[in-house]
PDB file of N, CA and C in Angstrom:
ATOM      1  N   UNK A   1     -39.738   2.030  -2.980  1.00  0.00           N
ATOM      2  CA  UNK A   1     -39.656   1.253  -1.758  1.00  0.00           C
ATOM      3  C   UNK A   1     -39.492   2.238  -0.598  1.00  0.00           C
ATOM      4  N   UNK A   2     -40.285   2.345   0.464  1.00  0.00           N
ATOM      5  CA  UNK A   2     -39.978   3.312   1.615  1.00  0.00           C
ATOM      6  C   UNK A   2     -39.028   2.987   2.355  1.00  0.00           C
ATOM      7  N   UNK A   3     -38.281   3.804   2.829  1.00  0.00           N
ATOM      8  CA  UNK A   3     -37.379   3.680   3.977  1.00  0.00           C
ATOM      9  C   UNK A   3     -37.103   2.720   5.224  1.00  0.00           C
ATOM     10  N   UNK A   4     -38.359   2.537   5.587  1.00  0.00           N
ATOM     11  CA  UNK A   4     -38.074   1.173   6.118  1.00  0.00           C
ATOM     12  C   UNK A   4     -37.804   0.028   6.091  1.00  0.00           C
ATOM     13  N   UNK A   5     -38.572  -0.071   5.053  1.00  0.00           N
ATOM     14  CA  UNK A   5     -38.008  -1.582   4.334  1.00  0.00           C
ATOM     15  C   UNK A   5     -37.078  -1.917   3.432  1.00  0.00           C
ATOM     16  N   UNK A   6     -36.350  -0.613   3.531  1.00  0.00           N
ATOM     17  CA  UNK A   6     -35.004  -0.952   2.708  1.00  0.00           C
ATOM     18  C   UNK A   6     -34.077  -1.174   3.882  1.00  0.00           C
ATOM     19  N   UNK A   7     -34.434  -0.395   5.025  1.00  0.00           N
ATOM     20  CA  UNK A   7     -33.307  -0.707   6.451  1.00  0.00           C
ATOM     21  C   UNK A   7     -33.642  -1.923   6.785  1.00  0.00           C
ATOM     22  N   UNK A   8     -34.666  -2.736   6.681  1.00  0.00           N
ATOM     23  CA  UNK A   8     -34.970  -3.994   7.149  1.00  0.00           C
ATOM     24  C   UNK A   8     -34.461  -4.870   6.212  1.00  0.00           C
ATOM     25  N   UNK A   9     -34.360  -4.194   4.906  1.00  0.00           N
ATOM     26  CA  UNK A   9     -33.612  -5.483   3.619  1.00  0.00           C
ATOM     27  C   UNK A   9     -32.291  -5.275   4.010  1.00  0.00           C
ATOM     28  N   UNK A  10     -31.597  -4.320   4.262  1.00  0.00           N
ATOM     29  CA  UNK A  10     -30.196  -4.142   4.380  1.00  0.00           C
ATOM     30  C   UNK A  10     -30.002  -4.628   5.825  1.00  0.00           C
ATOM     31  N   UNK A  11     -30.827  -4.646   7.038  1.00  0.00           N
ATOM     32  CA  UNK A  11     -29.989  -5.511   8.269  1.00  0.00           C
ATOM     33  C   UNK A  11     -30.740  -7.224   7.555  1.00  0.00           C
ATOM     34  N   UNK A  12     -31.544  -7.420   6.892  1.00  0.00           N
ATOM     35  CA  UNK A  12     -31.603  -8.981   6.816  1.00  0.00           C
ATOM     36  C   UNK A  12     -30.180  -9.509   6.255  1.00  0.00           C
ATOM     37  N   UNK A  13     -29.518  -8.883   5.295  1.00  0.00           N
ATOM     38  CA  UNK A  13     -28.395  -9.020   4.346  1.00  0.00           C
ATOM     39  C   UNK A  13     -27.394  -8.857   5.294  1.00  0.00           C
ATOM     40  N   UNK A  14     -27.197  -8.503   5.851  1.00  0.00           N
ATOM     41  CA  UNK A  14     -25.982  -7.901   7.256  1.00  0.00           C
ATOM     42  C   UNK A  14     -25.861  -9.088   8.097  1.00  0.00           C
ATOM     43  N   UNK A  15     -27.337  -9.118   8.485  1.00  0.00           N
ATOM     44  CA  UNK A  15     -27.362 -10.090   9.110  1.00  0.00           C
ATOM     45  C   UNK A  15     -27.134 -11.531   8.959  1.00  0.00           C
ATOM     46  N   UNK A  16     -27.316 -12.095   7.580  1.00  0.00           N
ATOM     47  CA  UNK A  16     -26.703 -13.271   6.688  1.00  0.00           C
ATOM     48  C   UNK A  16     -25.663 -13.139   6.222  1.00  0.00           C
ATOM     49  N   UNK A  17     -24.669 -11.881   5.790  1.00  0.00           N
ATOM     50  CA  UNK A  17     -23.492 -11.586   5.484  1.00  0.00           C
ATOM     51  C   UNK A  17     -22.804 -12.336   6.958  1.00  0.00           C
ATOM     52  N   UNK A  18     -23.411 -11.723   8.159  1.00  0.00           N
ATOM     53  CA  UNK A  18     -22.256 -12.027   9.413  1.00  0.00           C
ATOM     54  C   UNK A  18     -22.269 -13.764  10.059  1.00  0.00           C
ATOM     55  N   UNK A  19     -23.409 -14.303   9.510  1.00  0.00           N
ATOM     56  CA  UNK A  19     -23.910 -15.665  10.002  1.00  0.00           C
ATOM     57  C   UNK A  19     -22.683 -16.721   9.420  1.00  0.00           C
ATOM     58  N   UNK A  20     -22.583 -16.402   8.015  1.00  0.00           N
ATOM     59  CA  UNK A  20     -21.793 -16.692   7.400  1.00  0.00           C
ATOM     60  C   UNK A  20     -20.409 -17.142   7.097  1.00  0.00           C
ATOM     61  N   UNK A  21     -19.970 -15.122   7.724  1.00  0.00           N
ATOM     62  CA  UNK A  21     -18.821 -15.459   8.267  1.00  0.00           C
ATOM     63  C   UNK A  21     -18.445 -15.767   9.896  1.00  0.00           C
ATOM     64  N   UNK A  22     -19.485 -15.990  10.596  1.00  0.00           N
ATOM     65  CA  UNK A  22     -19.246 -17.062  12.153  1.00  0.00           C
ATOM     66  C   UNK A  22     -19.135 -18.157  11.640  1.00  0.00           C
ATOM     67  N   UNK A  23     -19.727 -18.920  11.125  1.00  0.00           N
ATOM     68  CA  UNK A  23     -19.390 -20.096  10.521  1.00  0.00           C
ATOM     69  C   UNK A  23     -18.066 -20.148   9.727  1.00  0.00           C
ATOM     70  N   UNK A  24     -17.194 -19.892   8.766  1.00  0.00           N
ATOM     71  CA  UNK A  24     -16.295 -20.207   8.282  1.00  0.00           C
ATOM     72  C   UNK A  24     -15.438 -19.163   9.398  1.00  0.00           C
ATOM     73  N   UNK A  25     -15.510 -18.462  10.003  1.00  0.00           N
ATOM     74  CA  UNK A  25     -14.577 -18.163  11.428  1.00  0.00           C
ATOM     75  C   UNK A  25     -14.536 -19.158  11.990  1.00  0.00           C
ATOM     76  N   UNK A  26     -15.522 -20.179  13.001  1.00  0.00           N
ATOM     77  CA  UNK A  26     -15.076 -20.841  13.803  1.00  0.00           C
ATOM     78  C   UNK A  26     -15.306 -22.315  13.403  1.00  0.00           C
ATOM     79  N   UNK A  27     -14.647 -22.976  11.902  1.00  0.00           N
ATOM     80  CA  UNK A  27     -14.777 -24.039  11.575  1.00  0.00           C
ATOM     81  C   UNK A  27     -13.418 -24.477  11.785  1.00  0.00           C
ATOM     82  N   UNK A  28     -13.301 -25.978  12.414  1.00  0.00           N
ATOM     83  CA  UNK A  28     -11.472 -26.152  12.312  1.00  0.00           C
ATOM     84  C   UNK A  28     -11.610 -26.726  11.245  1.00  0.00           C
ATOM     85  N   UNK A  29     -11.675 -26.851  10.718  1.00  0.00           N
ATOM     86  CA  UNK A  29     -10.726 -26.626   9.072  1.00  0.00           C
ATOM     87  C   UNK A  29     -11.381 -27.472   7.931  1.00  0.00           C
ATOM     88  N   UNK A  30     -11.013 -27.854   6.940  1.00  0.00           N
ATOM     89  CA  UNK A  30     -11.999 -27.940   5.743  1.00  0.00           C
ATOM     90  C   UNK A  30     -10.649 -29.114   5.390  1.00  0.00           C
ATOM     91  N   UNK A  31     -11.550 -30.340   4.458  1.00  0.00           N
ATOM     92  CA  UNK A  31     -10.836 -31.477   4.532  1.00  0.00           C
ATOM     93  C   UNK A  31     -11.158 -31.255   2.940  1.00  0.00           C
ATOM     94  N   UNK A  32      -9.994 -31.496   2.010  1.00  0.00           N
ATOM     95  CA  UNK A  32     -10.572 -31.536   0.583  1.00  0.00           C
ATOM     96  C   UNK A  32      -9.742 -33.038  -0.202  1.00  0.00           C
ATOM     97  N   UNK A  33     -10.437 -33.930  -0.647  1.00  0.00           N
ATOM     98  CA  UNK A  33     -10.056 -35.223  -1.233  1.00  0.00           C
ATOM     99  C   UNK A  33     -10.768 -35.122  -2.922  1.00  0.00           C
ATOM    100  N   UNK A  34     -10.197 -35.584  -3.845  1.00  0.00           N
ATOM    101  CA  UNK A  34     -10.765 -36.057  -4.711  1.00  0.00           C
ATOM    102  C   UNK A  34     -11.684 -36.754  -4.952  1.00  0.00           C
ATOM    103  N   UNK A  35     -11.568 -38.312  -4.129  1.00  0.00           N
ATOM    104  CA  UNK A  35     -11.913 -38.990  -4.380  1.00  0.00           C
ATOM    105  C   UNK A  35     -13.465 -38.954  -3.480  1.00  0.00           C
ATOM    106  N   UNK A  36     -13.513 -38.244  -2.689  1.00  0.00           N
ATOM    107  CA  UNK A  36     -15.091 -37.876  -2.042  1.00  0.00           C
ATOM    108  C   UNK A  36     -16.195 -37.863  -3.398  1.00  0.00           C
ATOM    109  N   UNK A  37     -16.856 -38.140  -3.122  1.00  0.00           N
ATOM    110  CA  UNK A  37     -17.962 -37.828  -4.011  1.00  0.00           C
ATOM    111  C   UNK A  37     -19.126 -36.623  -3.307  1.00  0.00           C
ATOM    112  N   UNK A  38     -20.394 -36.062  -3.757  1.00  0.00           N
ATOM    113  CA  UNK A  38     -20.888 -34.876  -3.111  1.00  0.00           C
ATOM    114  C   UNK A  38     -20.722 -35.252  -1.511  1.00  0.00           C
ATOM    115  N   UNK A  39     -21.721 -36.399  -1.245  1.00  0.00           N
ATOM    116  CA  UNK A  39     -22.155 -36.508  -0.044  1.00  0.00           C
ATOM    117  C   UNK A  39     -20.749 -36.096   1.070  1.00  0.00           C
ATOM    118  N   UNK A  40     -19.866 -37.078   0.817  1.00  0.00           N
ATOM    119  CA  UNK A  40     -18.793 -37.036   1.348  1.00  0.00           C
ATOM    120  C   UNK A  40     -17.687 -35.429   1.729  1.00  0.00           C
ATOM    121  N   UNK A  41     -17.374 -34.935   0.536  1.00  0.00           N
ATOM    122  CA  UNK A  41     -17.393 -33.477   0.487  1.00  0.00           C
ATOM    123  C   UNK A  41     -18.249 -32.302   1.131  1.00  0.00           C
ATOM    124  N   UNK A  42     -19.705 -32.566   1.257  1.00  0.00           N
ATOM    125  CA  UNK A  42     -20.524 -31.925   2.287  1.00  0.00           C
ATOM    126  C   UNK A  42     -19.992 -32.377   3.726  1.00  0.00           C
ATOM    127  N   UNK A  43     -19.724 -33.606   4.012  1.00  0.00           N
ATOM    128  CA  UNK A  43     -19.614 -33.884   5.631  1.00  0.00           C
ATOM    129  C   UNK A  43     -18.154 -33.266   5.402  1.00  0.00           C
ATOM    130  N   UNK A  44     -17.075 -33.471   4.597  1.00  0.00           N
ATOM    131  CA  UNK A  44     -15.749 -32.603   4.619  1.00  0.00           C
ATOM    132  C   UNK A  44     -16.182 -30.641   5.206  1.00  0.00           C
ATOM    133  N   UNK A  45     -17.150 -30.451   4.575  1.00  0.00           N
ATOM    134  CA  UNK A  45     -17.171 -28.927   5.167  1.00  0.00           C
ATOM    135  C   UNK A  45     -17.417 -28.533   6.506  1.00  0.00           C
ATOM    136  N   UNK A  46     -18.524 -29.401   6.943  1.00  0.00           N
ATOM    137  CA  UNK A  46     -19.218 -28.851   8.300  1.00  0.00           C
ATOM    138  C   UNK A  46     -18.611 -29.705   9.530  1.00  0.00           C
ATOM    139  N   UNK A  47     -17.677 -30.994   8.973  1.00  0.00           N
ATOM    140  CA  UNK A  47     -17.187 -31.840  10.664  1.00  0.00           C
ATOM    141  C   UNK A  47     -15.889 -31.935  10.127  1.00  0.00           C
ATOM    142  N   UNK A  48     -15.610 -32.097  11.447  1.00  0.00           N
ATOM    143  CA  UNK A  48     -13.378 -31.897  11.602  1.00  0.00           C
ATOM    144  C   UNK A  48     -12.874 -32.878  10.788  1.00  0.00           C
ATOM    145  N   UNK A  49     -11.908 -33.082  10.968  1.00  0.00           N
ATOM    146  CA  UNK A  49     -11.088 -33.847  10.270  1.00  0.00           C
ATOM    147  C   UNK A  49     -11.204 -35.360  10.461  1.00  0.00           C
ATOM    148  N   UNK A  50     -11.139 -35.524  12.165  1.00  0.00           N
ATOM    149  CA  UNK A  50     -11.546 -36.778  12.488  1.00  0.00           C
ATOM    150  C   UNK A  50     -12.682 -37.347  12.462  1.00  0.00           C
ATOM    151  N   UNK A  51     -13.641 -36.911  12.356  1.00  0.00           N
ATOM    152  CA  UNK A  51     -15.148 -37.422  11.718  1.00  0.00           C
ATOM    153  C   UNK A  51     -14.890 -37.801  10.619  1.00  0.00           C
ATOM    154  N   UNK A  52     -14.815 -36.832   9.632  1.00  0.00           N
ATOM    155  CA  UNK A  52     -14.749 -37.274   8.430  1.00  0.00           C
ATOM    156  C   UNK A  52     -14.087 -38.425   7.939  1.00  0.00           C
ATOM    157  N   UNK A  53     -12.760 -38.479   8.413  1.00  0.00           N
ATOM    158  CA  UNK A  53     -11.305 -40.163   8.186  1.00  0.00           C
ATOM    159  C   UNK A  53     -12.966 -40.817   8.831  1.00  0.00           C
ATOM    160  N   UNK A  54     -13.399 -41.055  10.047  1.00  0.00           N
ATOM    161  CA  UNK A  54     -14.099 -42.039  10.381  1.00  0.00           C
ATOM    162  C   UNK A  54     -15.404 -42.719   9.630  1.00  0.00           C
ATOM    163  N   UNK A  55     -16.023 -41.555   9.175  1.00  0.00           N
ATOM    164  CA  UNK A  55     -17.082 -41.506   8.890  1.00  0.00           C
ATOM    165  C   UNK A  55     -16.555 -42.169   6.739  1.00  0.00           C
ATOM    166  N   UNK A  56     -15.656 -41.623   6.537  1.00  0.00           N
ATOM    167  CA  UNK A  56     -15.364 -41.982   4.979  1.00  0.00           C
ATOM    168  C   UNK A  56     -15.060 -43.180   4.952  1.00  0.00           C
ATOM    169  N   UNK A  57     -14.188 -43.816   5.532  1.00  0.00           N
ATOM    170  CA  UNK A  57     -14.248 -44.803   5.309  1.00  0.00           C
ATOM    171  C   UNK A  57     -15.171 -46.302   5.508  1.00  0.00           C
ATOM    172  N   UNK A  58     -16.129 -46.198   6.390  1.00  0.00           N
ATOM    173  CA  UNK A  58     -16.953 -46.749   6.563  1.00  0.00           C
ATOM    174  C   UNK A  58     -18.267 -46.344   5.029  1.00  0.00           C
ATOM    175  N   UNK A  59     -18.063 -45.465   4.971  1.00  0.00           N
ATOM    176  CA  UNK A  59     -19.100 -45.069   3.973  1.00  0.00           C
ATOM    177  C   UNK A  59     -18.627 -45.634   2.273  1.00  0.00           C
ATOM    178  N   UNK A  60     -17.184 -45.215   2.533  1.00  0.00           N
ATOM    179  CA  UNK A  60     -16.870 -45.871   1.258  1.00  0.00           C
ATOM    180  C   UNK A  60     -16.810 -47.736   0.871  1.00  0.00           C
ATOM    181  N   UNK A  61     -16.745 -48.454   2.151  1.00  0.00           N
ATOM    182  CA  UNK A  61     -16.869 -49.376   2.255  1.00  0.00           C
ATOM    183  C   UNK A  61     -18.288 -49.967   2.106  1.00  0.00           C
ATOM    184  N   UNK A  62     -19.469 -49.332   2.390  1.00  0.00           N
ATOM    185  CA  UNK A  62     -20.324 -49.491   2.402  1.00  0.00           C
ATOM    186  C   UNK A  62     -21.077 -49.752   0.713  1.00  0.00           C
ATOM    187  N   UNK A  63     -20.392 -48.505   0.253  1.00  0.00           N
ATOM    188  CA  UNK A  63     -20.909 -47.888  -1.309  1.00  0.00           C
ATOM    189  C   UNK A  63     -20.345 -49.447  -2.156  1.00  0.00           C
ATOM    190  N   UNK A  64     -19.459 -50.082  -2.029  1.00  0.00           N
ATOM    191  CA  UNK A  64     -18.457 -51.030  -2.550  1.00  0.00           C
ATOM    192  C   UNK A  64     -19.565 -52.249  -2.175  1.00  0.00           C
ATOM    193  N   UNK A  65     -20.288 -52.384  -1.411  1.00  0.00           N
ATOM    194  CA  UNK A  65     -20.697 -53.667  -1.225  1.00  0.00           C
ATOM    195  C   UNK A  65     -22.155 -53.876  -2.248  1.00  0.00           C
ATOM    196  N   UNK A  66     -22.092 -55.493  -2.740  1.00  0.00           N
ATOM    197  CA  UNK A  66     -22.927 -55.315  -3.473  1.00  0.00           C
ATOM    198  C   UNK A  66     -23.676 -56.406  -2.842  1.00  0.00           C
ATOM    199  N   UNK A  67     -25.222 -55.728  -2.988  1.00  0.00           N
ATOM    200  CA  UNK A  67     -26.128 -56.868  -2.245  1.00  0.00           C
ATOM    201  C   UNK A  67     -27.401 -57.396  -3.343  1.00  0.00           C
ATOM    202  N   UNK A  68     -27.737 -58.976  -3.465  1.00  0.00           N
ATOM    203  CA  UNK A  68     -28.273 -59.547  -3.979  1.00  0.00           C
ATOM    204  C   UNK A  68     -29.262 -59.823  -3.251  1.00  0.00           C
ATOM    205  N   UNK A  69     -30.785 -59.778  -3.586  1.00  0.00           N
ATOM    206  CA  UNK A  69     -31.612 -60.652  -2.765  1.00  0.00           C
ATOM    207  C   UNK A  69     -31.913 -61.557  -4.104  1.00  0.00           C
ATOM    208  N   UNK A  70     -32.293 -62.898  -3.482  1.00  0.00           N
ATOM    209  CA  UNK A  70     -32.854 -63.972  -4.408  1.00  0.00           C
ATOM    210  C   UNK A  70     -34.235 -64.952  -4.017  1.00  0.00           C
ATOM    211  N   UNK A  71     -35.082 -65.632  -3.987  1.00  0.00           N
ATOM    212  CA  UNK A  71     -35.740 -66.344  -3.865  1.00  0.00           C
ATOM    213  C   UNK A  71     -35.831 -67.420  -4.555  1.00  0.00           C
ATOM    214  N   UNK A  72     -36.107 -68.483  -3.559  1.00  0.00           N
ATOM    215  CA  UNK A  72     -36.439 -69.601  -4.628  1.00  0.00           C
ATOM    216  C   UNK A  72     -37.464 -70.478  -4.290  1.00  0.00           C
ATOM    217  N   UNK A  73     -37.429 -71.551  -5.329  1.00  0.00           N
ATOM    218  CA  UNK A  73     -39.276 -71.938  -5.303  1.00  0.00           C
ATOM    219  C   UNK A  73     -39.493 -72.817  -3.564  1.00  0.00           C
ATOM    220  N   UNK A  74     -38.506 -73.248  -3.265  1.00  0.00           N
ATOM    221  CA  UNK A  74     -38.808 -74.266  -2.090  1.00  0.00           C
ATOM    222  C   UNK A  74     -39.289 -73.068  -1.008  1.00  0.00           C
ATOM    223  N   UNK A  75     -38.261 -72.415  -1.002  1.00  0.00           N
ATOM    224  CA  UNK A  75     -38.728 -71.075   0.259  1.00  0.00           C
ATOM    225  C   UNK A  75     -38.641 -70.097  -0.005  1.00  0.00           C
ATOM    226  N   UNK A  76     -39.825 -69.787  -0.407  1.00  0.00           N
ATOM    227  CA  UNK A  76     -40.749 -68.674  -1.178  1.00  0.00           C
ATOM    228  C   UNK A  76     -40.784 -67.441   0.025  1.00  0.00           C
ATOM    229  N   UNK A  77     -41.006 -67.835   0.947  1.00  0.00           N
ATOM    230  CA  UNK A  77     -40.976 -66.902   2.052  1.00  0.00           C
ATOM    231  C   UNK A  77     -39.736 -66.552   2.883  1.00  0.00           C
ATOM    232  N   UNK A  78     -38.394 -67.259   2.654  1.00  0.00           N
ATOM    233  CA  UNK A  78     -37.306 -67.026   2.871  1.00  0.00           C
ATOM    234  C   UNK A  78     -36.441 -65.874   2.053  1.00  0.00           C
ATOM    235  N   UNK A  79     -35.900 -65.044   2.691  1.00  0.00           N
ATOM    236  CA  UNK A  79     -34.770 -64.248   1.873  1.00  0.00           C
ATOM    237  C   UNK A  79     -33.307 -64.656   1.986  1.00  0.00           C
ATOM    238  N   UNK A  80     -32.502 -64.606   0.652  1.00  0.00           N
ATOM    239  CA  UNK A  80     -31.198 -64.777   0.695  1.00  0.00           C
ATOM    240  C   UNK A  80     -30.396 -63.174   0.089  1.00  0.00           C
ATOM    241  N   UNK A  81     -29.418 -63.114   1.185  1.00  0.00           N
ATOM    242  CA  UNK A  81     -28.463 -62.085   0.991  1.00  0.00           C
ATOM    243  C   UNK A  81     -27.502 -62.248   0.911  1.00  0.00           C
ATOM    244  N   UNK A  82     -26.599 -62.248  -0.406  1.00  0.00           N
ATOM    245  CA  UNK A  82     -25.404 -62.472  -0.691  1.00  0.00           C
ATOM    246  C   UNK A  82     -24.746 -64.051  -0.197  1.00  0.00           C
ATOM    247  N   UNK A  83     -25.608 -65.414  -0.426  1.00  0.00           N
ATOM    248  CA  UNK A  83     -24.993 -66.618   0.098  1.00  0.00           C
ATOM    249  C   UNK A  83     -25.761 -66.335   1.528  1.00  0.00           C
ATOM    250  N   UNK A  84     -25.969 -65.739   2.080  1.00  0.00           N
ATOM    251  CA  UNK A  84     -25.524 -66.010   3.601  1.00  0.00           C
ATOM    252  C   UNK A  84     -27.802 -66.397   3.647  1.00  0.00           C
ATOM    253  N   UNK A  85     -28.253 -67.149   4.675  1.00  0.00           N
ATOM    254  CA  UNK A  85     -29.180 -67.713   4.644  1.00  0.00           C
ATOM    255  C   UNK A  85     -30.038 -66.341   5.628  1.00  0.00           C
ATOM    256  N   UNK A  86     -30.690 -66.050   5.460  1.00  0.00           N
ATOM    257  CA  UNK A  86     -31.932 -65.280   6.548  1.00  0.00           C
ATOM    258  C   UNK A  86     -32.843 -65.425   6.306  1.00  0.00           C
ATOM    259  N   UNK A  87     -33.785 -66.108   7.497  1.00  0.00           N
ATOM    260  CA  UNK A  87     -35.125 -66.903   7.567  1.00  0.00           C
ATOM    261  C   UNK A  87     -35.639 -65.362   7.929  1.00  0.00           C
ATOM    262  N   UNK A  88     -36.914 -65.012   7.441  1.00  0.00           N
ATOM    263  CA  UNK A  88     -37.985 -64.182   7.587  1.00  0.00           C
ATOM    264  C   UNK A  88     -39.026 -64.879   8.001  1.00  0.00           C
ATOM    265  N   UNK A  89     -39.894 -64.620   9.193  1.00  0.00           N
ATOM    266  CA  UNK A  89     -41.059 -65.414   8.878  1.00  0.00           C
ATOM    267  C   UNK A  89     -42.277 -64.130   8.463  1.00  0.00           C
ATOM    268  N   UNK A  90     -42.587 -64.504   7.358  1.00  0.00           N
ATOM    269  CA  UNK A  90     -43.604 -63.993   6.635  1.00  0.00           C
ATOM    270  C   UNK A  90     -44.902 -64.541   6.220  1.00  0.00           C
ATOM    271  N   UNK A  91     -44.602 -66.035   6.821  1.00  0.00           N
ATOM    272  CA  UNK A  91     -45.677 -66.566   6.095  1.00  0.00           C
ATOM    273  C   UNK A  91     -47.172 -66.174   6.516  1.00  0.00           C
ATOM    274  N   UNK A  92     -47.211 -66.075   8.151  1.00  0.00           N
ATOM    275  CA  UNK A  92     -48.603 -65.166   8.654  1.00  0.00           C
ATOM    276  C   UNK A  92     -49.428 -64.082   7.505  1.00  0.00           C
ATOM    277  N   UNK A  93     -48.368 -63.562   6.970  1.00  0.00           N
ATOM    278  CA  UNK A  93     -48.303 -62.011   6.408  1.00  0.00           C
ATOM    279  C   UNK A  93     -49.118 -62.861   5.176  1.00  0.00           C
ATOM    280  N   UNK A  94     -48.646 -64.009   4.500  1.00  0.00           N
ATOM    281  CA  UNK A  94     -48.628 -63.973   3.543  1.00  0.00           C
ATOM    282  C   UNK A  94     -50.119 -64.782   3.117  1.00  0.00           C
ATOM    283  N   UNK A  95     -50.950 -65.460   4.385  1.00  0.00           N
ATOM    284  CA  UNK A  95     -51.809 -66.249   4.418  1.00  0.00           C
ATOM    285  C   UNK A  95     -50.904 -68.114   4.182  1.00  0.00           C
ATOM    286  N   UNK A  96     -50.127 -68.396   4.367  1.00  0.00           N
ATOM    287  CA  UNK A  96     -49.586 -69.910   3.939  1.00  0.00           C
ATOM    288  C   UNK A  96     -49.370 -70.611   5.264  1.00  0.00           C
TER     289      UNK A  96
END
């Protein structure tokens, strides 16, 4: 390997060595829970503390909900979500 391109491999490496540590230098601080799962644990690394309380619990609430769609024969072109009634109009779409 010639000389140059070993000084150019060694500042690329220098240069990702120091990126590195700017980032875990100027992070306020690292949130660690068990009960996070990946996703959650990734937003724990890169946003503060108060994002994360905000952002987790909405997310975990989210993960908890369970959604049903159903159809039935009278309104074929209607969707139901969980009990609750939502008219679609589809029927254009559908030729009816």
């Amino acid at each position: 390997m010639p000389m140059d391109e070993c000084n150019d491999h060694l500042l690329f490496l220098e240069q990702i060595a120091e990126d590195k540590y700017r980032v875990k230098a100027r992070r306020v601080g690292f949130r660690y829970n068990n009960n996070y799962d990946e996703e959650l644990q990734m937003l724990a690394r890169i946003a503060t503390h108060h994002a994360c309380d905000l952002v987790g619990g909405q997310y975990t609430a989210s993960k908890q909900a369970d959604y049903t769609i159903e159809s039935e024969k009278n309104f074929a072109n209607d969707i139901h979500v969980d009990k609750f009634y939502i008219a679609k109009s589809i029927r254009g779409k559908l030729g009816a």
